[in-house]
Each structure stands twice: as structure tokens, then as C-alpha cells.
Protein backbone atom coordinates (compact mmCIF):
# COMPACT_ATOMS: atom_id res chain seq x y z
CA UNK A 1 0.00 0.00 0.00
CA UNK A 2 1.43 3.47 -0.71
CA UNK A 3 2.12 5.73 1.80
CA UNK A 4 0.05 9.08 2.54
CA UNK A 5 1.91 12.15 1.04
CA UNK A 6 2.49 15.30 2.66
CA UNK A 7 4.18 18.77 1.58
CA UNK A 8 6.71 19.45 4.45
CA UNK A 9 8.24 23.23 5.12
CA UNK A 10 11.84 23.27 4.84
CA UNK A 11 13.62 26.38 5.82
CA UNK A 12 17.04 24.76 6.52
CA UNK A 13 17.08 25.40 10.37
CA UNK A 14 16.46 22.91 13.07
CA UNK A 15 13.14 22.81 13.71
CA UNK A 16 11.59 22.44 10.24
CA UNK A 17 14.63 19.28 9.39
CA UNK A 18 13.11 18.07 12.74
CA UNK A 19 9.51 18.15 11.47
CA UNK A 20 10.92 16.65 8.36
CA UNK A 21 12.21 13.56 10.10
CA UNK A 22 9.72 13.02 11.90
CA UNK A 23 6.54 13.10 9.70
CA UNK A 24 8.68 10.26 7.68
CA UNK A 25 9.21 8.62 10.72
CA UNK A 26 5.30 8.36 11.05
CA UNK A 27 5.26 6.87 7.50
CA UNK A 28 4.41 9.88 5.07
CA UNK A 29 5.97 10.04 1.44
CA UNK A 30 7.25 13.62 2.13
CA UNK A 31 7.48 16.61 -0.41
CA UNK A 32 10.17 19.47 0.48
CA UNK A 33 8.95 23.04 0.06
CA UNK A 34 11.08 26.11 0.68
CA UNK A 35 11.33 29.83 -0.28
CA UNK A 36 13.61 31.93 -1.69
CA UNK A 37 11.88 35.44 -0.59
CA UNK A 38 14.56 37.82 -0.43
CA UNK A 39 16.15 36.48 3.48
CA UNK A 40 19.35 38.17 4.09
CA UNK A 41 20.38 35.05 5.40
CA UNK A 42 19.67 32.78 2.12
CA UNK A 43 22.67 30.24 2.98
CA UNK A 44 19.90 28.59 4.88
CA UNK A 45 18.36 27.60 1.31
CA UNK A 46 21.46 25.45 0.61
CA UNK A 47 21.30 23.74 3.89
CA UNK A 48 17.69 23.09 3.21
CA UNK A 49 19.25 21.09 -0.15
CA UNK A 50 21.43 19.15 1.62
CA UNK A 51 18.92 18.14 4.35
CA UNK A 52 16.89 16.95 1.81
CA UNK A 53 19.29 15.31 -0.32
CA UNK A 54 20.28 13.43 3.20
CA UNK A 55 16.91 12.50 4.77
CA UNK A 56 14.19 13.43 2.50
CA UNK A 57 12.23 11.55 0.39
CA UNK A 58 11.93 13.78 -3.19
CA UNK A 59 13.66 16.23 -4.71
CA UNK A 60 13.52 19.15 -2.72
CA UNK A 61 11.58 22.05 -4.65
CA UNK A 62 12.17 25.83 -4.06
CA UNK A 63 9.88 28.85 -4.90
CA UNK A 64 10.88 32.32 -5.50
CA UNK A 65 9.41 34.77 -3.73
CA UNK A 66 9.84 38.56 -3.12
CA UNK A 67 8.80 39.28 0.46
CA UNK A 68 11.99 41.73 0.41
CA UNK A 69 9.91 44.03 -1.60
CA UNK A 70 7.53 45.43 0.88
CA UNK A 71 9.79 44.89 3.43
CA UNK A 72 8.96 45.39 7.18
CA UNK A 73 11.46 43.00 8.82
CA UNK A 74 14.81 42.50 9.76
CA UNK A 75 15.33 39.50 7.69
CA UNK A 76 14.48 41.07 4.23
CA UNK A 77 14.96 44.34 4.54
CA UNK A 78 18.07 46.38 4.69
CA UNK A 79 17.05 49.66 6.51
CA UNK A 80 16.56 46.92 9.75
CA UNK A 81 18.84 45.34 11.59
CA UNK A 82 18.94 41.95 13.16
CA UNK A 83 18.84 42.66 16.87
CA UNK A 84 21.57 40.61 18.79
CA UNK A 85 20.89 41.95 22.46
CA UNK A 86 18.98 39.01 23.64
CA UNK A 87 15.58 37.61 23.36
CA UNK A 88 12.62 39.57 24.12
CA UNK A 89 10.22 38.76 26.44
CA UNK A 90 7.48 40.15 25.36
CA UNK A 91 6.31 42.09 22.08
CA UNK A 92 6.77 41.11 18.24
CA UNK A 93 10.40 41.53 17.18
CA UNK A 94 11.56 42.82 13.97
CA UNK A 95 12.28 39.93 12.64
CA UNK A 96 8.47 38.92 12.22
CA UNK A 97 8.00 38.80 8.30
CA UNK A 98 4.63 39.90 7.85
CA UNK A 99 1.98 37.09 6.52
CA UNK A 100 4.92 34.64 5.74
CA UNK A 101 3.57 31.92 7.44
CA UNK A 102 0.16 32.56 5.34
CA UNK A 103 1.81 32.87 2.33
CA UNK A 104 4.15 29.66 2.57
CA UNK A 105 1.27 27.36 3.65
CA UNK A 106 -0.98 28.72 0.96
CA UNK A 107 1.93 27.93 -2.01
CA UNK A 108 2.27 24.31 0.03
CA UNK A 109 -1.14 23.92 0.30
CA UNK A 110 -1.25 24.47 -3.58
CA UNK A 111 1.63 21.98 -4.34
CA UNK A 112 -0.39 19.43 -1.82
CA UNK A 113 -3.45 19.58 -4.29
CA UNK A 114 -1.14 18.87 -7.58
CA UNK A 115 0.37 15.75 -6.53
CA UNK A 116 -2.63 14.60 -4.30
CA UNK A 117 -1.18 15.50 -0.63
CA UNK A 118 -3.71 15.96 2.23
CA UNK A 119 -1.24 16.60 5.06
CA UNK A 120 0.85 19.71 5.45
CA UNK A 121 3.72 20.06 8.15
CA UNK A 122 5.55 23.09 9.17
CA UNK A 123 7.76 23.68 11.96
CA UNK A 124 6.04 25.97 13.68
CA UNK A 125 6.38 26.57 17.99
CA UNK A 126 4.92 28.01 20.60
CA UNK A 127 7.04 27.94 23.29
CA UNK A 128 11.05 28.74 22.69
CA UNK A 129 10.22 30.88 19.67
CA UNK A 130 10.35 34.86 19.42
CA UNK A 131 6.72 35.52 19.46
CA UNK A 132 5.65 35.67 16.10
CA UNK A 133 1.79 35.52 15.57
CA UNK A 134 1.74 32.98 13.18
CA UNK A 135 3.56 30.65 15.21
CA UNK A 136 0.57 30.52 17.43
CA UNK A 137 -1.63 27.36 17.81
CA UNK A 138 -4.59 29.31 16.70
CA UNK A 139 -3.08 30.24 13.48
CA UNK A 140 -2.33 26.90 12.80
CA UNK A 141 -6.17 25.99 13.32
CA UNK A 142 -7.25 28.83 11.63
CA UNK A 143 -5.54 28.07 8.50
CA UNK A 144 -6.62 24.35 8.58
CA UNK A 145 -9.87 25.81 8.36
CA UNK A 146 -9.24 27.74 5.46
CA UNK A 147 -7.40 24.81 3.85
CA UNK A 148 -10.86 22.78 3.92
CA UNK A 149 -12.92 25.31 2.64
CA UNK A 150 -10.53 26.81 -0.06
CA UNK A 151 -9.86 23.34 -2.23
CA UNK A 152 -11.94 21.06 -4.08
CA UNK A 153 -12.18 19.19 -0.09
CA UNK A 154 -15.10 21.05 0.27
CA UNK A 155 -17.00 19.31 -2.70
CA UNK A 156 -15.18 15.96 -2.15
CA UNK A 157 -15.85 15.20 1.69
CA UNK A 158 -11.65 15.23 2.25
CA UNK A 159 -9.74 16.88 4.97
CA UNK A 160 -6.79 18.57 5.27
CA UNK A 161 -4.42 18.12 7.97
CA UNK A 162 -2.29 21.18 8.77
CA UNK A 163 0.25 19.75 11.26
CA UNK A 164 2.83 21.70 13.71
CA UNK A 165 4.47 18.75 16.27
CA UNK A 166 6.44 21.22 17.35
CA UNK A 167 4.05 23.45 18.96
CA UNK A 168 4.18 23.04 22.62
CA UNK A 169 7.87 21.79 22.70
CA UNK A 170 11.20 23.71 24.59
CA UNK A 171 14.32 23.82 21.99
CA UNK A 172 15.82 21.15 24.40
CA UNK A 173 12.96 18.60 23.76
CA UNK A 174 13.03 19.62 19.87
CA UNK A 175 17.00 18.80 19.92
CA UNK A 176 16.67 15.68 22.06
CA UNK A 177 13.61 13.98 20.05
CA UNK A 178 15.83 14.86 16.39
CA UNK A 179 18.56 13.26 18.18
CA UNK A 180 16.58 10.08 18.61
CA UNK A 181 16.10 9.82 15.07
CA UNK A 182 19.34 9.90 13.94
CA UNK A 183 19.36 13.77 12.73
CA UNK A 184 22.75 15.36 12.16
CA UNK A 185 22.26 19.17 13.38
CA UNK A 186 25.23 20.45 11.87
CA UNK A 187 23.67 20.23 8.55
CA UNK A 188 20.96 22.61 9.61
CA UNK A 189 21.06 26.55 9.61
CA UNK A 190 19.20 28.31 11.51
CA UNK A 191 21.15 31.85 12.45
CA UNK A 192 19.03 35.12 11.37
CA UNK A 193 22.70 37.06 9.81
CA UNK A 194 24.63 33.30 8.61
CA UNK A 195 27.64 34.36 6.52
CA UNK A 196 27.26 32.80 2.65
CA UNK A 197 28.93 29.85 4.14
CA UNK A 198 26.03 29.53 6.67
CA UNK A 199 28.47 29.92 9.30
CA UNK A 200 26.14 31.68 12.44
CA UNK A 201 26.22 34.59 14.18
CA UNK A 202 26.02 33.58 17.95
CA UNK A 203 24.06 36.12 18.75
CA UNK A 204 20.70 36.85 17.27
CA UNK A 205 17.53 35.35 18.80
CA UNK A 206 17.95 32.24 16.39
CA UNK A 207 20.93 31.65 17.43
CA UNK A 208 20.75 32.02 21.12
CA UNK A 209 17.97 29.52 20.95
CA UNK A 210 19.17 26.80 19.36
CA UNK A 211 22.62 27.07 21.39
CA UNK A 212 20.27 26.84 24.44
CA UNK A 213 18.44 24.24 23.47
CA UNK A 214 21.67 21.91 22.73
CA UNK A 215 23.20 23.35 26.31
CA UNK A 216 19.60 22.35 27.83
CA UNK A 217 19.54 18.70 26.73
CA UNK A 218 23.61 17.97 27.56
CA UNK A 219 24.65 17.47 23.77
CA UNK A 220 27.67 19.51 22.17
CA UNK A 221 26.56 22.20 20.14
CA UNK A 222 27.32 21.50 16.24
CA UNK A 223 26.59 24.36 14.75
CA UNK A 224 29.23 26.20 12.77
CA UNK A 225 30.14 29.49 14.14
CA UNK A 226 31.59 32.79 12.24
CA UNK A 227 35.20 33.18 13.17
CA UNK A 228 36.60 34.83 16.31
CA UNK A 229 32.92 35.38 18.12
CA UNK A 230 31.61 33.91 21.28
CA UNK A 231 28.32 32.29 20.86
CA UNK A 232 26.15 33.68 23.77
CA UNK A 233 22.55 32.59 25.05
């Protein structure tokens, strides 16, 4: 019998190769999407390849974007910069790219109908995250909503499925559960300012994060830093 397919988000960083892993672990036949939309820190895009090309199960398939052009965050825009003082506790930081999260699921969702997907998974949390609204449980509900009553589902009786396993987990769990299944880290990129060799900054909220979460669980922290800095959490 052939296994259910689903369209998978995969930025290059740790939690979206986590969710990656995982939905094949639970026996889906999983499709790679990722965007190109004008990220200052695009080196993420080739560590999304070789993710892929490592654990996935198709090619992995990119779309071109350009979020860049109306700007409003940190990561596409060049009149903002990426802060590196610490991570906020409260408030929505500059980094928030406005309606990405709508705009990648929608393009997934899309790819899901053409090659007959019904699940969609995206690495989205709810805990160790920097507060972005669309990283929320009730986005995620919201837009499986929308999923059901946007697509030929609505005439056929199917459902979508519009997954986020990472919801309600710390960085330390995230880390410790892709360790169980064999995931090597060090391919991943996750740093909001990685040089073009994907090389991290140690200090913007991405980064502090994941170095956190490694610290948390008691494993050695893979990622590759930029020369001469101290990684910081």
C-alpha cells in the first residue's frame, strides 16, 4: 500500500529538518517546500538542499518569492537590523515577516493539491520561539480551516491536515527527540545574519535559541560558528 503524502516546510534550520524527520518517521511520502523570498540570510536555502538530499524523500523544490519588496522586517529588509541583544520577552520583534507563514502554507497547500497531498507540516512553535503571531496554535487551526474550505475538499468530503508537532515543545525537547532519530544538526542553519557559508552569528535570537536548546539537553553544540565570536545565550 502506498504511503500518505504530505508537503513538508523546509527552511534549513532545526526545527523544520526536525519536522521533516519526523513526519517520515510516522510513515508519510514527504514533499520538500522552501522559499527563496529575499532572506538576508539565504545560505539557509542550501542547507535546506542538503537536508533533503540526506533524509528526505523527493527532490527538494524551491519557490521564488519577493517578500523583500515590501519589506517590514529584519530579515528582508536592509534599513533593519537583526537585533543581537537578547531575546525579548514580550512584544513582536523585527524579525516577524509579515503574513509569511500565510503565504508559505498557501503555495504548500497548492503543491499538496497537484500531486494529491492531504497533510501539510511546518515547523512551527509556541514555546522557545520569538513571538511571532503565526507561530501561534490558533493560526495553525485557523488556517486548517481555510485549507478545507478553499480546495476542491469542500465538494469531495476530504480533509486537510495542517500539522505543527512542534508546537508546545522547549528547543531542548526539539533537539533531544531529532537526536533520537538519527538527525545530524550540523547540517541545519538556523542563524538570522549566517555568513554565505552559513556559518552563524552567535548572537541573534535564532541563534541564542538553538545554542540553548543543545546546552539544555547535555549534547555539544554542532553548529558552525563565524570566526573569532563567542556564541552567547
Amino acid at each position: 500500500m502506498s504511503k500518505p503524502k504530505a508537503v513538508v516546510l523546509l527552511s534549513g534550520g532545526l526545527d523544520s529538518a526536525t519536522v521533516l524527520v519526523m513526519a517520515k518517521a510516522r510513515g508519510f511520502d514527504c514533499y520538500t517546500i522552501g522559499f527563496d523570498y529575499g532572506q538576508k540570510h539565504n545560505s539557509e536555502l542550501k542547507a535546506a538542499f542538503r537536508f533533503a538530499e540526506a533524509f528526505g524523500d523527493r527532490p527538494h523544490k524551491v519557490i521564488r518569492l519577493d517578500l523583500g519588496s515590501i519589506g517590514g522586517s529584519a530579515l528582508t529588509s536592509d534599513d533593519i537590523d537583526v537585533p543581537v541583544e537578547g531575546v525579548a520577552n514580550n512584544g513582536i520583534p523585527v524579525t516577524y515577516v509579515p503574513a509569511r507563514n500565510t503565504v508559505f502554507l498557501s503555495i504548500a497547500l497548492g503543491y499538496g493539491e497537484v500531486i494529491g497531498a492531504k497533510h501539510l507540516f511546518i515547523g512551527a512553535n509556541a514555546v522557545d520561539y520569538s513571538g511571532y503571531p503565526d507561530c501561534r496554535p490558533a493560526f495553525i487551526e485557523q488556517f486548517e480551516r481555510l485549507a478545507n474550505v478553499a480546495t476542491p475538499a469542500v465538494d469531495r468530503g476530504d480533509h486537510w491536515s495542517v500539522e505543527a508537532p512542534l508546537m508546545t515543545m522547549s528547543k531542548s525537547e526539539i533537539v533531544a527527540v531529532g537526536t533520537s532519530l538519527g538527525i545530524d544538526y550540523g547540517l541545519t542553519v538556523s542563524c538570522y545574519q549566517a555568513d554565505k557559508n552559513g556559518a552563524a552569528c552567535g548572537a541573534c535570537d535564532a541563534c541564542r535559541l538553538r545554542r540553548k536548546g543543545f546546552m539544555d539537553v547535555g549534547l555539544p553544540d554542532p553548529t558552525h560558528y563565524q570566526s573569532g565570536i563567542s556564541p552567547k545565550i
